[in-house]
Structure formats: C-alpha cells, structure tokens
Protein backbone atom coordinates (compact mmCIF):
# COMPACT_ATOMS: atom_id res chain seq x y z
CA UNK A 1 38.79 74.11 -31.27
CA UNK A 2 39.24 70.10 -31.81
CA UNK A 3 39.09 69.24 -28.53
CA UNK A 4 36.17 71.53 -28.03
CA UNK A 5 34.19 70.55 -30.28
CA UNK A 6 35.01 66.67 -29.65
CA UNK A 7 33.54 67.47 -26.27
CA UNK A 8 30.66 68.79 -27.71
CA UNK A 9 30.05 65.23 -30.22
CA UNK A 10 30.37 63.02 -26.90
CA UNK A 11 27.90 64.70 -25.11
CA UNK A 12 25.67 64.33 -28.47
CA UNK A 13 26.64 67.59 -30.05
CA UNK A 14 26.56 68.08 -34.14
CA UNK A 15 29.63 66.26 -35.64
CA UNK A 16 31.72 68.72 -37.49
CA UNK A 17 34.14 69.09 -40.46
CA UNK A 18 36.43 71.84 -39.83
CA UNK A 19 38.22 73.67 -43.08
CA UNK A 20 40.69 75.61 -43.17
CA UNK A 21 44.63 76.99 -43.72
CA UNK A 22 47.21 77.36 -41.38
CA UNK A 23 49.94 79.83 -40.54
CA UNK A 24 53.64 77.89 -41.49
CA UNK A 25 53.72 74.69 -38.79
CA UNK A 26 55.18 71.55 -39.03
CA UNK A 27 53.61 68.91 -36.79
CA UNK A 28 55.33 66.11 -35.31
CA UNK A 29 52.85 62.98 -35.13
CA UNK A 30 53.15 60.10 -31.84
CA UNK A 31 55.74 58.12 -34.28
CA UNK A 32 57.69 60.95 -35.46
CA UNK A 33 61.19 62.78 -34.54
CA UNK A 34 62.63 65.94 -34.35
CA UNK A 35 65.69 63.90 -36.99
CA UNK A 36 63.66 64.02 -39.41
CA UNK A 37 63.90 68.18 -39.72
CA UNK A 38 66.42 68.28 -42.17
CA UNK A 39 67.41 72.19 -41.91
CA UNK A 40 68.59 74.13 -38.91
CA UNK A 41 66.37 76.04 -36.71
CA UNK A 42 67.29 79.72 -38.03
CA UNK A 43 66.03 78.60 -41.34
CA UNK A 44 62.50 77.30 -40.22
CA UNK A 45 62.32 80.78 -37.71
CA UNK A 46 63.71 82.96 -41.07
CA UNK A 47 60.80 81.25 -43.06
CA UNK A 48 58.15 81.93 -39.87
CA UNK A 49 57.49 78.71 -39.32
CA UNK A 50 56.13 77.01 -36.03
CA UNK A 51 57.02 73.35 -34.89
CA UNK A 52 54.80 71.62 -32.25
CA UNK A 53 54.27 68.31 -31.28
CA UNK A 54 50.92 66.94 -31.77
CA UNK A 55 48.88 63.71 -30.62
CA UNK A 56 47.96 62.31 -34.41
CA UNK A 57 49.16 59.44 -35.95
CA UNK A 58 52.16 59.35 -38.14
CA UNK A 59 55.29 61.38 -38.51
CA UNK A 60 56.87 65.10 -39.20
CA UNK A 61 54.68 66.92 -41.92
CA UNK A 62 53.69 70.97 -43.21
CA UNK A 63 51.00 72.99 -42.98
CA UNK A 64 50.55 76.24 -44.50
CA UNK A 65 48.92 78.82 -46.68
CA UNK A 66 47.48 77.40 -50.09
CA UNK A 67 46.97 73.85 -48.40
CA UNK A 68 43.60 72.89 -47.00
CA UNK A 69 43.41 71.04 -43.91
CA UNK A 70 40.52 68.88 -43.08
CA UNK A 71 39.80 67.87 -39.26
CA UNK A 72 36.41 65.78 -39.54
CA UNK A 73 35.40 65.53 -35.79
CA UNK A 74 32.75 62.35 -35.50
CA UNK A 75 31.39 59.76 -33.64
CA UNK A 76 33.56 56.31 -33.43
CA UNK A 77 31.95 53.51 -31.69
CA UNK A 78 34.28 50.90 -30.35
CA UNK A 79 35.55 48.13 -31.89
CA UNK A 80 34.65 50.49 -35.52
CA UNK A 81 37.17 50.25 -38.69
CA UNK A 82 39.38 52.68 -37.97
CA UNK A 83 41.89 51.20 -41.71
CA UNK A 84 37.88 51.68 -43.57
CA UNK A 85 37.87 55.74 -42.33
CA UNK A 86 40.86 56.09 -43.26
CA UNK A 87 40.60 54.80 -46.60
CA UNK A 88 37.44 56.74 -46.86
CA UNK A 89 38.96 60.19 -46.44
CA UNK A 90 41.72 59.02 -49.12
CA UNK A 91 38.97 58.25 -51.41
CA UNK A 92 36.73 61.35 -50.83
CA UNK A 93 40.13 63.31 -51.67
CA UNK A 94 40.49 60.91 -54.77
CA UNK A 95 36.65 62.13 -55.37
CA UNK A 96 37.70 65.68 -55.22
CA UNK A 97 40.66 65.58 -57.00
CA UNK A 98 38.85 63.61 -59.67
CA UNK A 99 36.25 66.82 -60.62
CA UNK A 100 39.42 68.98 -61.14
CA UNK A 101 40.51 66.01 -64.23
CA UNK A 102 43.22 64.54 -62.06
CA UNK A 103 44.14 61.02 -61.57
CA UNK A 104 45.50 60.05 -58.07
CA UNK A 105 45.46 56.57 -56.28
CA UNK A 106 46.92 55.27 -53.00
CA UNK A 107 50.13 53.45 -52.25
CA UNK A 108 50.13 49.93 -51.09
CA UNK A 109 51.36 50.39 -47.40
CA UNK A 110 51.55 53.82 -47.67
CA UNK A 111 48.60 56.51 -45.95
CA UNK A 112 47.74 59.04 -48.36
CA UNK A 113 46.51 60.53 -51.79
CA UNK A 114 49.59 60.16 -54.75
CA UNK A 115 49.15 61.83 -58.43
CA UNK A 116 51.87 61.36 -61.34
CA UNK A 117 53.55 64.17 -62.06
CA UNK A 118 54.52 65.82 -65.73
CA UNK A 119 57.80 64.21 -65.69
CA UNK A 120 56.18 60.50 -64.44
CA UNK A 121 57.66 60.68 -61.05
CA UNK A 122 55.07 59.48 -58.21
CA UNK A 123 54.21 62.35 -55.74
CA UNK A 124 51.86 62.54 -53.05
CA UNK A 125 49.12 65.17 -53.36
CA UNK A 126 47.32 64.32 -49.95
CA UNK A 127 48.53 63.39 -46.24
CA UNK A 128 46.35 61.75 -43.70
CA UNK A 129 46.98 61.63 -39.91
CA UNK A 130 44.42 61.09 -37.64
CA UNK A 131 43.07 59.70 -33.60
CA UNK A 132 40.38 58.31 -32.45
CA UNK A 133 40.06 58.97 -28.43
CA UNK A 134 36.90 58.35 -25.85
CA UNK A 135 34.53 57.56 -29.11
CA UNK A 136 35.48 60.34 -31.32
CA UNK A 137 38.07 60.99 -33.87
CA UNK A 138 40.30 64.43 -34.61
CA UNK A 139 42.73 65.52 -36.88
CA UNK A 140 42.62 64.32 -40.55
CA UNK A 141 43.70 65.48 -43.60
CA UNK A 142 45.89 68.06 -45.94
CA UNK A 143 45.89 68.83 -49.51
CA UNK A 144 48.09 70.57 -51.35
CA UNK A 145 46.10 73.18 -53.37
CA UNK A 146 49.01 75.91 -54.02
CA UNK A 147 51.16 75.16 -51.53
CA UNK A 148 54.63 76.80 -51.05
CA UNK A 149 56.43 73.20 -51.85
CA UNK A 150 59.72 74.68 -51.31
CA UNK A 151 58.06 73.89 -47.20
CA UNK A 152 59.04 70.18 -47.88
CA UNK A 153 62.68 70.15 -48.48
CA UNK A 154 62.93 71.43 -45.09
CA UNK A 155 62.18 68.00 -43.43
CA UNK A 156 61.83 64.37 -44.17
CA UNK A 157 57.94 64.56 -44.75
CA UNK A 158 56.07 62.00 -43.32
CA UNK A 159 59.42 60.38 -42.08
CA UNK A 160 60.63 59.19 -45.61
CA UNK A 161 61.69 60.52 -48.99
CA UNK A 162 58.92 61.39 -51.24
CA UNK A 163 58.28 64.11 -53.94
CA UNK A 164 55.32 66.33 -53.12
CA UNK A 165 52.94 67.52 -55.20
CA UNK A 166 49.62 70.46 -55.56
CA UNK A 167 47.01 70.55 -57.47
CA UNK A 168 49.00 74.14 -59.10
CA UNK A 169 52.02 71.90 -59.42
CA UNK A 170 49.94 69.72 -62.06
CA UNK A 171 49.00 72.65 -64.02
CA UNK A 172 45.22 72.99 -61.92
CA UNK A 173 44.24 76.49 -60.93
CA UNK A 174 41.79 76.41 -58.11
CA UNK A 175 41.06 78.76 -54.78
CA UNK A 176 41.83 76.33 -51.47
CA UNK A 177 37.95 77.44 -50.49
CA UNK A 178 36.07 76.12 -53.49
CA UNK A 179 38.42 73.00 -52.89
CA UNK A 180 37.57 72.70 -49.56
CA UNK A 181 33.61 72.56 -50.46
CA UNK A 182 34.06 69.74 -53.45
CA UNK A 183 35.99 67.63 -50.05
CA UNK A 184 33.30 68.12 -47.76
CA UNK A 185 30.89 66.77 -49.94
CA UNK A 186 32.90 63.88 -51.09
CA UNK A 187 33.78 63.18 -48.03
CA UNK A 188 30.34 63.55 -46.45
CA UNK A 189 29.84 61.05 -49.57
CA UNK A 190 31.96 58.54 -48.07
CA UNK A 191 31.48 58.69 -44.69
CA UNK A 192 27.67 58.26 -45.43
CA UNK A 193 27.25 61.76 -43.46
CA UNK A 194 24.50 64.79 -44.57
CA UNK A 195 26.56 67.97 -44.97
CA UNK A 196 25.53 71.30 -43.70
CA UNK A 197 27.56 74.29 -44.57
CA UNK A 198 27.85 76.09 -41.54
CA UNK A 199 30.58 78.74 -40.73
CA UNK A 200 30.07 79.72 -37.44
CA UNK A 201 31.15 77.44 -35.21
CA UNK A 202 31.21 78.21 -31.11
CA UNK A 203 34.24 79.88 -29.82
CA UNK A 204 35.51 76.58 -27.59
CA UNK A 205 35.56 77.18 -23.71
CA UNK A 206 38.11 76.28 -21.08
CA UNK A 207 35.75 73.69 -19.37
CA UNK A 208 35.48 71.53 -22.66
CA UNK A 209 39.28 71.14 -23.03
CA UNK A 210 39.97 68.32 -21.21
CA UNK A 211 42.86 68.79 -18.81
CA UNK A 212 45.16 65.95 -20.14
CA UNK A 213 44.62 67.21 -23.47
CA UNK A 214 47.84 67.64 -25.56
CA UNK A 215 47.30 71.38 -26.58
CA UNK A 216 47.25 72.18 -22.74
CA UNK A 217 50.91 72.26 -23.02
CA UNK A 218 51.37 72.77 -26.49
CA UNK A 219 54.91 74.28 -26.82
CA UNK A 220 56.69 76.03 -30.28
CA UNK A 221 60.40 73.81 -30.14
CA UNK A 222 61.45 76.90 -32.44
CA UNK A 223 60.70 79.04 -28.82
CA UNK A 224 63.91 76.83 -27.20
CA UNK A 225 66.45 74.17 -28.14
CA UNK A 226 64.93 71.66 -30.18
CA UNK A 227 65.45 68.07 -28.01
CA UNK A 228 65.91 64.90 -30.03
C-alpha cells in the first residue's frame, strides 16, 4: 500500500497518512541485524510473530496490536530537511501525547518520543524510522498505546538497551483509534498539511509497485534459517 500510494503522490496524487495496527512483526531497518534478536526463533514463531527486513532507516524494532503505526506518505523536494521532518513527527507525537496529560521530550542523539516512568526511569514511548526515495517519503512512526511490552525483551529494540514504555504503562487509558486521530492532526499541525479524514483508500495495483521495490521480495526469516 506504501509504495502504491507513493506512486500515486509522484504523479500528483493526494498525499496520505496511513493509520493503523499490525499483526506481531519485527522489522529490521538498512542499519540493523538479525544479532540484535535476543530470543530464539521458536519463541518469536510460539508468540506468532513475523520478521522481515524492511528499507527504513534505523535498526530491529516491534509492531503489533495496541500500537499505532503512522506511515505519512508526502511530497519531499530535493535538497528538503529531512533532520526538520523528522523532528516534526517527534513533536506532533509530543503534541498528542501532551492532550492525554503526559510529559515526553526527545533524547539528544537519539530518534524518538521518551516519557518518565512511575519509578523515574527514562523510557521511550515513540519510535521513528523513515525514507525518503524519488521525492517522496514512507514509513514513519509507532506509538505505544497498549502495547504487549513483554514484545521488547525479545530483541535489542532499536539496536540498544532501552526501557519501553505505553501510554497504559503510565496509567493512560485510551483506544489506539481515537489516538491515532489526536496524531493526525498534530501532525498535520506540524507538517503545515490540511487533514482530511478519509478511510477508503484505493486497493494498490501491481503496475504502481515499482519492480525494485523492497516488498517485491519481501521474505518472513521465521519461514527459514535466520542468516546473520
């Protein structure tokens, strides 16, 4: 559906900000490794998880029920500041986070959204990975809503050692849907955009994958042995 719909914005189609949840997956970004899963591959297939490589920046991380994932698909001229988007989606998730009465900021050197927890330990609430290819950027974000945590201690998220944290975790009750709307319109905030809810978005066709697209030979690792 990405690459569809990034199709679609270079030829002048609507820019789009897909929502959603995924099934268990861990994604391995361009500077990750498979070292960095810390558990053995009957564990991950007992918990029905998947494990795919994918073309983002940054390193091993988890997707999953109770954590929204954000993939805002827009127009990127050349030579435009890719460090400002990124710190723009951080802050629209700071936005967001902010109407539920939490506190977050960002770490210096570090991509993402972190939030204190109960105990004072730093966690991070909110992972960022994204590309920018032929004018148009894909993939994005994840927040942890009410997350199965337990997900995390099953690799080295992000490719270091980090607490992780959802907004149930810090005592917030809130459905990953009505979270998902209070992001889109921070983040349409942000990025200076005018949101449209829309959920119908065109089933993607064949000819608007391109054919050296990564998901062309997207492969489970948890289907065969797992290389390093």
């Amino acid at each position: 559906m990405q690459e569809a719909v990034a199709t679609r914005v270079r030829d002048g189609g609507t820019e789009r900000l897909l929502l959603l949840e995924h099934d268990p997956v861990y994604t391995i970004g361009r500077r990750g490794t498979t070292d960095h899963l810390l558990v053995g591959l009957e564990v991950l297939r007992a918990a029905g998880a998947s494990v795919y490589r994918v073309d983002r920046g940054g390193d091993i991380t988890y997707h999953g029920p109770g954590q929204l994932v954000g993939y805002p698909i827009t127009a990127f001229a050349e030579g435009a500041d890719l460090v400002g988007y990124v710190r723009a989606i951080e802050e629209a998730l700071r936005d967001a986070l902010t109407s539920y009465g939490v506190a977050s900021r960002t770490e210096r050197g570090k991509t993402g959204v972190w939030v204190d927890l109960p105990d004072g330990r730093p966690a991070k609430i909110g992972a960022i990975g994204v590309r920018v290819s032929r004018g148009v950027t894909t993939h994005g974000f994840a927040l942890n809503v009410s997350t199965d945590l337990a997900a995390f201690d099953r690799v080295l998220p992000c490719g270091f050692q980090h607490e992780v944290a959802s907004l149930q975790r810090l005592g917030v009750t809130a459905d990953v849907s009505e979270v998902g709307e209070r992001c889109g319109r921070t983040l349409a905030d942000r990025l200076g955009r005018d949101l449209v809810i829309d959920t119908s978005v065109e089933a993607p066709r064949d000819a608007e994958i391109p054919m050296d697209a990564p998901v062309r030979k997207a492969l489970d690792l948890l289907s065969e042995p797992v290389p390093a």
